[in-house]
N, C-alpha and C. Protein backbone atom coordinates (compact mmCIF):
# COMPACT_ATOMS: atom_id res chain seq x y z
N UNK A 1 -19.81 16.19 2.14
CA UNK A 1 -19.69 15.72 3.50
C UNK A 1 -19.87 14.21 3.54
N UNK A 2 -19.01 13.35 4.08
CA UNK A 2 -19.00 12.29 4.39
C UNK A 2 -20.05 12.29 5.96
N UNK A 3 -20.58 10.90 5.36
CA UNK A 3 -21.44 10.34 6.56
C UNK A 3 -20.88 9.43 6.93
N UNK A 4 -21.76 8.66 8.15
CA UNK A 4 -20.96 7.37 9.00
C UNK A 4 -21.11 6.21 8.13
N UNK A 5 -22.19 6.06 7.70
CA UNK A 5 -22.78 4.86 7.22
C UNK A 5 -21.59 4.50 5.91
N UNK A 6 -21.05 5.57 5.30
CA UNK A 6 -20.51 5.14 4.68
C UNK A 6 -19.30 5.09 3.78
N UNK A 7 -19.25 3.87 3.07
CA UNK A 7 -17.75 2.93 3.07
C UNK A 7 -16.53 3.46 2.08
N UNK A 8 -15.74 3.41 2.04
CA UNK A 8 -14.66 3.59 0.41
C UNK A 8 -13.35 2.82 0.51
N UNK A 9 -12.78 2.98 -0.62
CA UNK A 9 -11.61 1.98 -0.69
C UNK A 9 -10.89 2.00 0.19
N UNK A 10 -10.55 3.05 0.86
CA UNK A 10 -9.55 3.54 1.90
C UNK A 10 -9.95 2.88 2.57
N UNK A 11 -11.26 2.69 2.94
CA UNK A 11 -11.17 2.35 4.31
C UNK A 11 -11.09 0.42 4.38
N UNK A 12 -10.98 -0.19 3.56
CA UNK A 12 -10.61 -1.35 2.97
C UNK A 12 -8.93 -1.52 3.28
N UNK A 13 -8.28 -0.34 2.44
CA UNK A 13 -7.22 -0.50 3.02
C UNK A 13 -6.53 0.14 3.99
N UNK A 14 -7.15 1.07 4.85
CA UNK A 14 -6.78 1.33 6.23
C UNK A 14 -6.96 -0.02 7.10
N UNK A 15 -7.74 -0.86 7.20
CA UNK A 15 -8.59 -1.73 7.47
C UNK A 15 -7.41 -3.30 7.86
N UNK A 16 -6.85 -3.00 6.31
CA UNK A 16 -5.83 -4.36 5.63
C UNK A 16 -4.51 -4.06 6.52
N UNK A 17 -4.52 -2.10 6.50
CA UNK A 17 -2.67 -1.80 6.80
C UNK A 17 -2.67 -2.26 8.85
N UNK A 18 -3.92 -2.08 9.08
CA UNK A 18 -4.27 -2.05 10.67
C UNK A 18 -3.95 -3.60 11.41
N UNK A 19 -4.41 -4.30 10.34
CA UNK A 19 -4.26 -6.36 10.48
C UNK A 19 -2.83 -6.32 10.43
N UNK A 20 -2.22 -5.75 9.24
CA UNK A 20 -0.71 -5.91 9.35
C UNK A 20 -0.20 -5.37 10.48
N UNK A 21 0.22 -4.50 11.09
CA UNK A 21 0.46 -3.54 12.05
C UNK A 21 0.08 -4.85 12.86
N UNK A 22 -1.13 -4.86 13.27
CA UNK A 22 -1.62 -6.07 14.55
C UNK A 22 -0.29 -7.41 14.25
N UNK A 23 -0.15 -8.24 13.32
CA UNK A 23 0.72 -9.32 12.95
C UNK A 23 1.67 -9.01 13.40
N UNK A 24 2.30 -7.66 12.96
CA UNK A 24 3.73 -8.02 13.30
C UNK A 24 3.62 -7.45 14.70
N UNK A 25 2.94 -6.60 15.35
CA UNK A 25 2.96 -6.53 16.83
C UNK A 25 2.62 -7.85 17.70
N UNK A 26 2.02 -8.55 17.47
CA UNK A 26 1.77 -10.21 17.79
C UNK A 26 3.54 -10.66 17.38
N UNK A 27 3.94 -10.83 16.30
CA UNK A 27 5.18 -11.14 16.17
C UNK A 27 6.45 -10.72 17.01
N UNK A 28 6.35 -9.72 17.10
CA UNK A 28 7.25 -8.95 17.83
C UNK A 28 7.22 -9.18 19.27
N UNK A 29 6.04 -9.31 20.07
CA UNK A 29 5.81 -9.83 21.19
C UNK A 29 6.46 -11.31 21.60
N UNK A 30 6.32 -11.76 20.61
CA UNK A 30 6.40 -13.29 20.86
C UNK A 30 7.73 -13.86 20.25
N UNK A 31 9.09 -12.39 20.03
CA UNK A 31 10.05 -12.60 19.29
C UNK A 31 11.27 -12.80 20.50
N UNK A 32 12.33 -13.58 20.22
CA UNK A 32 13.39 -13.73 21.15
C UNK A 32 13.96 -12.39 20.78
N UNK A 33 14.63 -11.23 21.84
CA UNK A 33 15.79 -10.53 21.38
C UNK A 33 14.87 -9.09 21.17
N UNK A 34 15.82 -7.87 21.13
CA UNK A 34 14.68 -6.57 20.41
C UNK A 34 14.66 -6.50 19.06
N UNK A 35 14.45 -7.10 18.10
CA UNK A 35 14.24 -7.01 16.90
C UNK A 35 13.84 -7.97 16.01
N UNK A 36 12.98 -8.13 15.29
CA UNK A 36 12.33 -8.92 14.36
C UNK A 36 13.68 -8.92 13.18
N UNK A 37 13.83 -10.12 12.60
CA UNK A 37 14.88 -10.13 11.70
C UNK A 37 13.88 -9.72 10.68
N UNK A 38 14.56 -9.67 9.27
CA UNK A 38 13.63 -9.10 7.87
C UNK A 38 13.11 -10.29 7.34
N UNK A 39 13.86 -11.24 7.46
CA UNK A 39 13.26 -12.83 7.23
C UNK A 39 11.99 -12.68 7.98
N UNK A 40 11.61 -12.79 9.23
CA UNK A 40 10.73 -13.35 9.81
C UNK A 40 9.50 -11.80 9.37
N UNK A 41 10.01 -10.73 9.24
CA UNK A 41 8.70 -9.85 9.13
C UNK A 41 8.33 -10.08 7.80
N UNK A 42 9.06 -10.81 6.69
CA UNK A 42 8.58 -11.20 5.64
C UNK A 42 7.54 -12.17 5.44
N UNK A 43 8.26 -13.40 6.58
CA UNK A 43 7.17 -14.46 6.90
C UNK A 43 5.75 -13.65 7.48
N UNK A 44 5.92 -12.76 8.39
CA UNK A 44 4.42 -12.44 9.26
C UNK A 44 4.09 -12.01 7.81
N UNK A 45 4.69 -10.56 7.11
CA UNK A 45 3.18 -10.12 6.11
C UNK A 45 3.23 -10.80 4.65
N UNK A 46 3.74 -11.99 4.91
CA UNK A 46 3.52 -13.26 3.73
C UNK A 46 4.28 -12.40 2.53
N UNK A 47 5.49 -12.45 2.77
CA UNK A 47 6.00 -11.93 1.53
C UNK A 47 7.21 -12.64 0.68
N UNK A 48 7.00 -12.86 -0.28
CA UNK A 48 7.96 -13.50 -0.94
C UNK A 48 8.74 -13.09 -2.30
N UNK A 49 9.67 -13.12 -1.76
CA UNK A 49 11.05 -12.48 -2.30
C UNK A 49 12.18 -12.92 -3.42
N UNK A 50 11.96 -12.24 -4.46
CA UNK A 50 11.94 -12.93 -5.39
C UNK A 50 13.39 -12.83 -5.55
N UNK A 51 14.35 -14.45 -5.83
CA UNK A 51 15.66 -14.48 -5.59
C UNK A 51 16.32 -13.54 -6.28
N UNK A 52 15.80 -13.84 -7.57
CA UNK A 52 16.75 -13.46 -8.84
C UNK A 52 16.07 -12.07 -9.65
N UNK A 53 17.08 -11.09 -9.32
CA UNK A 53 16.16 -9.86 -10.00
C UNK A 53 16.84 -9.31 -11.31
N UNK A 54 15.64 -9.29 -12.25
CA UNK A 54 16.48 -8.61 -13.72
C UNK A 54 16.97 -7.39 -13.32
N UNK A 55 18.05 -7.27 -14.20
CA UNK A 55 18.50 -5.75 -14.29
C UNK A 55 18.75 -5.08 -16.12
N UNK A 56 18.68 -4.10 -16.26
CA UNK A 56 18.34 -3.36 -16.84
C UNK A 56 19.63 -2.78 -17.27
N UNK A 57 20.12 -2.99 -18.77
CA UNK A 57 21.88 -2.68 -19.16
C UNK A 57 21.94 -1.51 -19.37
N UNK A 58 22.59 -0.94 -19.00
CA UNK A 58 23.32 0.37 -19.16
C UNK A 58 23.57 0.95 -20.62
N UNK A 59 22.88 2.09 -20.66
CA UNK A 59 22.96 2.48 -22.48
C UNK A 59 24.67 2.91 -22.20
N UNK A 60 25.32 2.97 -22.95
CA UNK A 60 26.52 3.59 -23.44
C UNK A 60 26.77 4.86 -24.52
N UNK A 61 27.62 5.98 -24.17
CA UNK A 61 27.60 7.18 -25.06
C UNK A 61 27.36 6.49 -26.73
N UNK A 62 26.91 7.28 -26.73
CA UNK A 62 27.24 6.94 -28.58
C UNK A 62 27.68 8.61 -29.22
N UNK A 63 28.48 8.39 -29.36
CA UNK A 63 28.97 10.25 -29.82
C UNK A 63 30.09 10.20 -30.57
């Protein structure tokens, strides 16, 4: 049985996902138009996007 007093990771990151949620609802409020572009919800939860992505070559039959 869990008590009140106390803490666990979850609730660290229930905690973290709740701030986000709050940002982009602050964002969204304060956005021209009904929709947040993906640019700007990147800017609210500070995310950066990495231009250039490796890819991974394709094996070929060998038979």
């Amino acid at each position: 049985m869990v008590t009140l007093g106390t803490r666990t990771v979850s609730d660290h990151v229930a905690l973290a996902e709740i701030e986000l949620c709050g940002e982009l609802m602050i964002a969204a409020s304060a956005a021209i138009g009904e929709r947040l572009s993906a640019d700007r919800i990147d800017e609210v939860l500070n995310v950066r996007v990495i231009a250039e992505r490796t890819t991974v070559p394709r094996q070929t039959d060998r038979g």
